[in-house]
Protein backbone atom coordinates (compact mmCIF):
# COMPACT_ATOMS: atom_id res chain seq x y z
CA UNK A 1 0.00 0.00 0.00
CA UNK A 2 3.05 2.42 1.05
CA UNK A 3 4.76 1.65 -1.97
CA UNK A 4 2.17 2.21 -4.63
CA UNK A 5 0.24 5.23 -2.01
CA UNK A 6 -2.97 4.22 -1.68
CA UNK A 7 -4.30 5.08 2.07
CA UNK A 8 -5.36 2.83 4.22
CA UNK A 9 -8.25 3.80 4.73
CA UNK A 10 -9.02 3.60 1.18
CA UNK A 11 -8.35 0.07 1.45
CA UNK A 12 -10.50 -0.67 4.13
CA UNK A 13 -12.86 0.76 2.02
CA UNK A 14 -12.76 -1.98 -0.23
CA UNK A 15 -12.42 -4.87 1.51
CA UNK A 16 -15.16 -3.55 3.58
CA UNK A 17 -17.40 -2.45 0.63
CA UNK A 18 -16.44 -3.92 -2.58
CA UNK A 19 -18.63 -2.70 -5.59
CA UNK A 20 -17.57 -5.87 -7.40
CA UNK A 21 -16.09 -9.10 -6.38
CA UNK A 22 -14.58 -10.95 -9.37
CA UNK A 23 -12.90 -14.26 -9.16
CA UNK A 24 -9.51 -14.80 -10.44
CA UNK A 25 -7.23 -17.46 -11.14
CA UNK A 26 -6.14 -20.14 -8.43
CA UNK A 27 -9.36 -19.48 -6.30
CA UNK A 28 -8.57 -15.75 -5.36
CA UNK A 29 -10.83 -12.75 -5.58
CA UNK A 30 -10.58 -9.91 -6.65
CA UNK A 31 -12.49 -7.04 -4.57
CA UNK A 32 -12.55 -4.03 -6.54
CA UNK A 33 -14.13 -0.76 -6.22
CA UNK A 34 -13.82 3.05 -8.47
CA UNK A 35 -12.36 5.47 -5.75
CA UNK A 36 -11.39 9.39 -6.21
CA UNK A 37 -7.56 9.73 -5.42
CA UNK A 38 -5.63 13.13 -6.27
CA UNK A 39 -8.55 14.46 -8.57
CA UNK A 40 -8.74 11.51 -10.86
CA UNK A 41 -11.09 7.99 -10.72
CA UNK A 42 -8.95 5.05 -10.13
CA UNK A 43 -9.95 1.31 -9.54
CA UNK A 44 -8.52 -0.14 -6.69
CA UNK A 45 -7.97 -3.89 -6.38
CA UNK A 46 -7.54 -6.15 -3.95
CA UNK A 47 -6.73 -9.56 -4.42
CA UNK A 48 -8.02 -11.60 -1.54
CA UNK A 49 -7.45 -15.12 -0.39
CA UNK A 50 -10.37 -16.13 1.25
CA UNK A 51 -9.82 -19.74 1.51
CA UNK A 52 -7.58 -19.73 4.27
CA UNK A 53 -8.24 -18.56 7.87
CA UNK A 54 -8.56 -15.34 8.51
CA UNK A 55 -8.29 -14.03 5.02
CA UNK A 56 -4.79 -12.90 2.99
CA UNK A 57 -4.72 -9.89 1.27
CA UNK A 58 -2.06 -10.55 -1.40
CA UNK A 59 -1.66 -7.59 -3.47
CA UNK A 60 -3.63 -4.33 -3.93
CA UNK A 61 -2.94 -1.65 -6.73
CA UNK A 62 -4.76 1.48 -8.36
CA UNK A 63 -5.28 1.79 -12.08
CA UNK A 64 -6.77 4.10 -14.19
CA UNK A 65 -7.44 1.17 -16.76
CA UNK A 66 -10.75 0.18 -15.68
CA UNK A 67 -12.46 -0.89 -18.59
CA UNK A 68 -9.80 -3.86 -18.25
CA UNK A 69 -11.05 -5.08 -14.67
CA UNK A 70 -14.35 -3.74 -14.32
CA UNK A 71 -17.38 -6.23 -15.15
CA UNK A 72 -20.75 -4.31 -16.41
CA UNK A 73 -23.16 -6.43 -14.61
């Protein structure tokens, strides 16, 4: 999260609230929601392992590519 600056709290956001879950490859999901960072809309993902106990949060990243990820339900 440090690395790549997306708050915290933004995070929580997400995992809290996703607007989509998707599922990935090798079981994981991916919880995704569109969130206003510096004056531009970015999708942030986070790719969950729910299988395991408690949950593992693997990776999460911004991108302003979100016709890529999103799914139009």
């Amino acid at each position: 999260m440090a690395r790549r600056q997306i708050p915290e709290d933004v995070v929580e956001k997400v995992l809290q609230a996703p607007e989509q879950i998707i599922e990935e490859r090798g079981g994981r999901k991916s919880y995704q929601s569109l969130v206003d960072m510096e004056g531009k809309t970015y999708l942030v993902r986070a790719i969950v392992e729910e299988w395991v106990e408690p949950a593992v949060v693997v990776t999460v990243y911004r991108t302003s590519n979100v016709g890529k990820y999103w799914r139009a339900e």
